[in-house]
N, C-alpha and C. Protein backbone atom coordinates (compact mmCIF):
# COMPACT_ATOMS: atom_id res chain seq x y z
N UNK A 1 151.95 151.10 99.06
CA UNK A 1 152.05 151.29 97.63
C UNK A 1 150.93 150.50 96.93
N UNK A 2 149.88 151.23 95.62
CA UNK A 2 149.45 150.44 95.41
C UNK A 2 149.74 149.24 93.99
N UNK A 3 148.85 148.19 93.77
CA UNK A 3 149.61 147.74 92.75
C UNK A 3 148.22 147.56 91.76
N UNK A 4 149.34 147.62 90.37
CA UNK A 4 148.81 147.79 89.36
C UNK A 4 147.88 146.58 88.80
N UNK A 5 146.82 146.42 88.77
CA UNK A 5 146.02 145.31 88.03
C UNK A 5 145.51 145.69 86.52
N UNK A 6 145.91 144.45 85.91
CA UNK A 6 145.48 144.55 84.35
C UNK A 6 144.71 143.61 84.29
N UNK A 7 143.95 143.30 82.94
CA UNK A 7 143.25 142.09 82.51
C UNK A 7 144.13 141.09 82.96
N UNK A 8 145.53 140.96 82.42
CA UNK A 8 145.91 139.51 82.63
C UNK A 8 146.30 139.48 84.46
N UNK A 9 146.57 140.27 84.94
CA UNK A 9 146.78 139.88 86.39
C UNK A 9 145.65 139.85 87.35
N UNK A 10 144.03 139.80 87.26
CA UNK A 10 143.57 140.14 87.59
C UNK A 10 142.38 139.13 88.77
N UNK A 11 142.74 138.29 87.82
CA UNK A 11 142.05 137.00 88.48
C UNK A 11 143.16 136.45 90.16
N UNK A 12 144.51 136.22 89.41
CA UNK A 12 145.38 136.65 90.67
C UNK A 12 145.22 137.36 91.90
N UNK A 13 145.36 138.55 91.45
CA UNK A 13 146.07 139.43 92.58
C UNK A 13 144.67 139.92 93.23
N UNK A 14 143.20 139.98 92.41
CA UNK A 14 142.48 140.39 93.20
C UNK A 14 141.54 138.93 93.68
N UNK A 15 140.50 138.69 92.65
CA UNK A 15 139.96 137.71 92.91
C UNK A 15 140.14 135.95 93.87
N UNK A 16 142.05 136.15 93.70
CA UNK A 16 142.40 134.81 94.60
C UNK A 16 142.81 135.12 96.23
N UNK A 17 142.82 136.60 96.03
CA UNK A 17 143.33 137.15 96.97
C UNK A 17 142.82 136.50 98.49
N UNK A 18 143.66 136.41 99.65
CA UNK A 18 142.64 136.02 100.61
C UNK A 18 143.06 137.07 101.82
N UNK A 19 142.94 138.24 101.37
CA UNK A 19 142.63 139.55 102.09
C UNK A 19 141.64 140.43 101.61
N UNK A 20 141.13 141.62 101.91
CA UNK A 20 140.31 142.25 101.37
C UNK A 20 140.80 143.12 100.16
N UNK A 21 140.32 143.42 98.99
CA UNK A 21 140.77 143.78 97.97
C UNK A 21 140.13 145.29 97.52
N UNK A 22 140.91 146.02 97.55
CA UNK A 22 139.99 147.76 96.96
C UNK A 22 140.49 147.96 95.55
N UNK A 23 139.89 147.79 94.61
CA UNK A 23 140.25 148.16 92.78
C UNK A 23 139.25 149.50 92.62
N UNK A 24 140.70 150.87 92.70
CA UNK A 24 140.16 151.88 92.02
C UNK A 24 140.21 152.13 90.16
N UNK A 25 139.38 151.70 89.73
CA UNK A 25 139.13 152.39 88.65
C UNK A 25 139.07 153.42 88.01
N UNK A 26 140.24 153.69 87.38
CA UNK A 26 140.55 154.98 87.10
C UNK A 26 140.95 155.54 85.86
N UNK A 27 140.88 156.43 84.70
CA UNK A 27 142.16 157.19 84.27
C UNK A 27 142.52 157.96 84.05
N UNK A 28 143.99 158.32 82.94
CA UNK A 28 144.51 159.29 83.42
C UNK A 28 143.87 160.74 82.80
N UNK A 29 143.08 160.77 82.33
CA UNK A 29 142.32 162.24 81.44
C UNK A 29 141.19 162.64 82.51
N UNK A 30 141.00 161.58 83.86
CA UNK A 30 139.41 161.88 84.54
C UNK A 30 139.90 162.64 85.64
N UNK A 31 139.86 164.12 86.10
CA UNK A 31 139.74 164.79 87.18
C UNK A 31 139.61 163.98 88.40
N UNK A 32 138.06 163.56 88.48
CA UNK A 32 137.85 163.43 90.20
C UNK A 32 138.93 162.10 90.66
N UNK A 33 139.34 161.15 89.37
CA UNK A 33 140.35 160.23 89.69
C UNK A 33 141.77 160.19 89.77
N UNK A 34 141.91 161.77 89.96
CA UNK A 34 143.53 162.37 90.14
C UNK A 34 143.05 163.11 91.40
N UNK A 35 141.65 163.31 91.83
CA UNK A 35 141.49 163.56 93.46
C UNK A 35 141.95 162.72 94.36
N UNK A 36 141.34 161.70 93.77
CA UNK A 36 141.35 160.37 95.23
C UNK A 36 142.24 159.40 94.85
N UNK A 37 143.22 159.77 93.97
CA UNK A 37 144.40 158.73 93.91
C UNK A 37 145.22 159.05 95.04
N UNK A 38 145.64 159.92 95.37
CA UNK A 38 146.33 160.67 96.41
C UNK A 38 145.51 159.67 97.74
N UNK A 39 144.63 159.62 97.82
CA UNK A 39 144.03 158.77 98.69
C UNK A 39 144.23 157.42 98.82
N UNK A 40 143.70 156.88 98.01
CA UNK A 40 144.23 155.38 97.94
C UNK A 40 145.59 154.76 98.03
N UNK A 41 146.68 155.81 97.94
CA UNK A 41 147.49 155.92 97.75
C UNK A 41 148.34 155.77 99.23
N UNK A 42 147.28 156.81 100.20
CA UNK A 42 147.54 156.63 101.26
C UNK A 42 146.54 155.67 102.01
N UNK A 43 145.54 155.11 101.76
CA UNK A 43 145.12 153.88 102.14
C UNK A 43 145.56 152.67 102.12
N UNK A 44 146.46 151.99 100.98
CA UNK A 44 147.69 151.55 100.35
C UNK A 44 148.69 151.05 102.01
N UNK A 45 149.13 152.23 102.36
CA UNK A 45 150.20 152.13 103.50
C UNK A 45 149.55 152.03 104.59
N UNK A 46 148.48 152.50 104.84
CA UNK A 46 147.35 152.37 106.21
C UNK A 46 147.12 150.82 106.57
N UNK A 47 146.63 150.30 105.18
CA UNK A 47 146.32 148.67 105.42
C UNK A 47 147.10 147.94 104.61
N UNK A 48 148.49 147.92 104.55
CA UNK A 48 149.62 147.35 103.75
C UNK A 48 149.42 145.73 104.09
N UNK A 49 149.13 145.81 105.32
CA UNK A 49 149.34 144.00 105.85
C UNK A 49 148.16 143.82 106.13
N UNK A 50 146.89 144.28 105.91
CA UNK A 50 145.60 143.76 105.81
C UNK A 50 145.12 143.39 104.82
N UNK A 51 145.08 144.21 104.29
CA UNK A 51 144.48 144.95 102.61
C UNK A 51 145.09 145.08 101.38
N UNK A 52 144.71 144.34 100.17
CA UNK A 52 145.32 144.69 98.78
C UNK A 52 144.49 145.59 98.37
N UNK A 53 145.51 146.63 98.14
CA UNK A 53 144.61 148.17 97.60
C UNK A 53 145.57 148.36 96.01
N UNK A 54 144.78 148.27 95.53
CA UNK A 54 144.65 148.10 93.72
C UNK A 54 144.16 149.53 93.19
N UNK A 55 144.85 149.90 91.82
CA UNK A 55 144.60 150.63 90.86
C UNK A 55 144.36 149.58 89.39
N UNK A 56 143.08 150.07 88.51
CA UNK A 56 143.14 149.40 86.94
C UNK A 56 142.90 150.26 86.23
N UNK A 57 143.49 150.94 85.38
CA UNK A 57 143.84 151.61 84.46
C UNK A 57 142.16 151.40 83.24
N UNK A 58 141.20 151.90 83.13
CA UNK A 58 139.97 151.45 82.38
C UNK A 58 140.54 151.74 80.75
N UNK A 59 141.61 152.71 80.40
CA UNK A 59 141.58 152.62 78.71
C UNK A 59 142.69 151.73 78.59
N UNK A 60 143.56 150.92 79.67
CA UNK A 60 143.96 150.16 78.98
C UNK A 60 143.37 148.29 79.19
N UNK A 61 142.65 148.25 80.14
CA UNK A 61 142.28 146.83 80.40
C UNK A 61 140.60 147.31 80.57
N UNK A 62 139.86 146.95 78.64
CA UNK A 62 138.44 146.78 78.64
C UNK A 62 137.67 145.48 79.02
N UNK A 63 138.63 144.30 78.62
CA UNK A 63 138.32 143.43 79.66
C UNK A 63 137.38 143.32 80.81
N UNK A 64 138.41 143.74 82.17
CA UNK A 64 137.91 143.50 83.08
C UNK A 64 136.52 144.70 83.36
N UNK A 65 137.17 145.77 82.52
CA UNK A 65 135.97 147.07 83.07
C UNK A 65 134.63 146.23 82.53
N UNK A 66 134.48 145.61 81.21
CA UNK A 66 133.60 145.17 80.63
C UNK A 66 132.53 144.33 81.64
N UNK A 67 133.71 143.15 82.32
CA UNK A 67 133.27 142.38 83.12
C UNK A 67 132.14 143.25 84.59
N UNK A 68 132.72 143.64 84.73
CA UNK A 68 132.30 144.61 86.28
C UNK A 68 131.28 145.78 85.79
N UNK A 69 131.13 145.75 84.36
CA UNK A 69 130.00 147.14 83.85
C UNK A 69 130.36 148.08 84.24
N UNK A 70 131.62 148.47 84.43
CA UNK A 70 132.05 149.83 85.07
C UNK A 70 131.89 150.78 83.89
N UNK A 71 130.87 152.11 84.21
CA UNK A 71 130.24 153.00 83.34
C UNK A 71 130.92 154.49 83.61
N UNK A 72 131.50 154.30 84.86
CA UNK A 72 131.70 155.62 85.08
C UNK A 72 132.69 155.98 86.07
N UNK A 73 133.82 156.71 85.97
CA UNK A 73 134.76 156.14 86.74
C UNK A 73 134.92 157.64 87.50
N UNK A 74 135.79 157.77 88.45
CA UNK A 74 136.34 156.92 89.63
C UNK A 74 134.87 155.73 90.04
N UNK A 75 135.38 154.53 89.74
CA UNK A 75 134.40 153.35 90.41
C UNK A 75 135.39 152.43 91.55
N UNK A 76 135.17 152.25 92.69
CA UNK A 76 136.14 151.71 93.57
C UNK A 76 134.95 150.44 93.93
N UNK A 77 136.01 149.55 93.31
CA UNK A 77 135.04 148.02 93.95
C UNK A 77 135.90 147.19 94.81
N UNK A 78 135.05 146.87 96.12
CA UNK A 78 135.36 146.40 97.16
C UNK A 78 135.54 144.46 96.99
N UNK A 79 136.52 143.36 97.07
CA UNK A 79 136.51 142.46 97.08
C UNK A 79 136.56 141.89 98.04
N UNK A 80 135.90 140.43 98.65
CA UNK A 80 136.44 139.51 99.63
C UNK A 80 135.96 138.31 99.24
N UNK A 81 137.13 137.67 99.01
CA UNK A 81 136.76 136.00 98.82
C UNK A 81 136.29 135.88 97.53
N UNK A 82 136.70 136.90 96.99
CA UNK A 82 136.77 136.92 94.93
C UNK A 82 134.96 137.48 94.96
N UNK A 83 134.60 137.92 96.00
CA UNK A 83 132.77 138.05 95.26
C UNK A 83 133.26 139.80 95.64
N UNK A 84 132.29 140.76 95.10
CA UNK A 84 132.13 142.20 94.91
C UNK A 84 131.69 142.25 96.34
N UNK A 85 132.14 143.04 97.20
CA UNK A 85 131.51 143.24 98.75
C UNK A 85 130.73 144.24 98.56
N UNK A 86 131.37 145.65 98.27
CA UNK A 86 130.89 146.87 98.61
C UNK A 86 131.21 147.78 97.02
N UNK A 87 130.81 148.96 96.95
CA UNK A 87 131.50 149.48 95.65
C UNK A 87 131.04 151.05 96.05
N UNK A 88 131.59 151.71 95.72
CA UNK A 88 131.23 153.04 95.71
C UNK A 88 131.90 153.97 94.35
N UNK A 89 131.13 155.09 93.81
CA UNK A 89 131.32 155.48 92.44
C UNK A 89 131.56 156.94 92.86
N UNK A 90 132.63 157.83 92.55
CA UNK A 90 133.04 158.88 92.30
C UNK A 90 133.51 159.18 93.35
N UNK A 91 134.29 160.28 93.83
CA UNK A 91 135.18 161.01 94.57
C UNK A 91 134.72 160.74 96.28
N UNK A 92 135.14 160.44 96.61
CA UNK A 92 134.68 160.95 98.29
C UNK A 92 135.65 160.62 98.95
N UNK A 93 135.85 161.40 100.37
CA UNK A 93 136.62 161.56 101.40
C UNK A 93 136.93 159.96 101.85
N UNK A 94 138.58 159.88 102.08
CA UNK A 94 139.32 159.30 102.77
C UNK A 94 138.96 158.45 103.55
N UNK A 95 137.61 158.77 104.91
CA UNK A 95 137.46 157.92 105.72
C UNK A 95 136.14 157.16 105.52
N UNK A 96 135.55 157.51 104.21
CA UNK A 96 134.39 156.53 103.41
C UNK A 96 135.08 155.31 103.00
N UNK A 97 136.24 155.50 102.58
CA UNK A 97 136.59 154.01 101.64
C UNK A 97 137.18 153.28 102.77
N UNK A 98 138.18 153.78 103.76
CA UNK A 98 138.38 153.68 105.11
C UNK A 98 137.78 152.88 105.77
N UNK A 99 136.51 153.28 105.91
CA UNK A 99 134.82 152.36 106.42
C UNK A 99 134.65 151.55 106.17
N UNK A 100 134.56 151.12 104.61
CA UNK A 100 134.16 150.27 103.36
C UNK A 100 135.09 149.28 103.69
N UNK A 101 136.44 149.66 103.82
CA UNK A 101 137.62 148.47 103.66
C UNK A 101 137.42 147.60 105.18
N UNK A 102 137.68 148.66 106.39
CA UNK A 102 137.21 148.31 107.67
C UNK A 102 136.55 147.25 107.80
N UNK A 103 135.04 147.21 107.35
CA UNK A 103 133.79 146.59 107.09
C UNK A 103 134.17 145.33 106.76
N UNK A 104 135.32 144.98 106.24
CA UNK A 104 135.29 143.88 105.44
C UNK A 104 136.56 142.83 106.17
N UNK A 105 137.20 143.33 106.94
CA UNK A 105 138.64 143.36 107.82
C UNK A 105 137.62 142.56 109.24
C-alpha cells in the first residue's frame, strides 16, 4: 500500500527514511498519472519491507513540489539517505521504476 506524503509529513516519512524512498508525483485531472498509479501501487507490495513507495498529491502540497522544481508530472523521485538518487518523468513500464528502486536496494 502506498502512503500518502504531504508538505507537513514529508521531511519524516521520506527524507528520514532509512530505506529507499519512491515519491510519485501526481494528480488527480493528469491522465498518464492514473496510468502508472496502478503501478506503484503494485510496486508498493513488491518492496513493502524494503522500500517506502510514496504518492504526493502536487495541487495540494506546493510546498514540497516547489522545493523539488517539479514542472511536470507524473515526476517519480527516487530517495536514499534523504539526497534525490534517481528521478524519472512521465509514464513508463513497471520494470523501469522496478530497476530504479532495485539500484538503490
Amino acid at each position: 500500500m502506498t502512503i500518502e506524503v504531504t508538505d507537513a509529513n514529508f521531511e519524516e516519512i521520506v527524507l528520514q527514511s532509512d530505506k529507499p524512498v519512491l515519491v510519485d508525483f501526481w494528480a488527480e485531472w493528469c491522465g498518464p498519472c492514473r496510468m502508472i498509479g496502478p503501478l506503484v501501487s503494485e510496486l508498493a507490495n513488491d518492496y513493502k519491507d524494503r522500500a517506502v513507495i510514496t504518492k504526493m498529491d502536487v495541487d495540494s502540497n506546493p510546498g514540497t513540489v516547489a522545493r523539488f522544481g517539479i514542472r511536470n508530472i507524473p515526476t517519480i523521485l527516487f530517495f536514499k539517505g534523504g539526497d534525490i538518487a534517481d528521478k524519472q518523468v512521465g509514464a513508463v513500464p513497471k520494470t523501469i521504476l522496478a530497476a530504479k528502486i532495485d539500484a538503490l536496494l
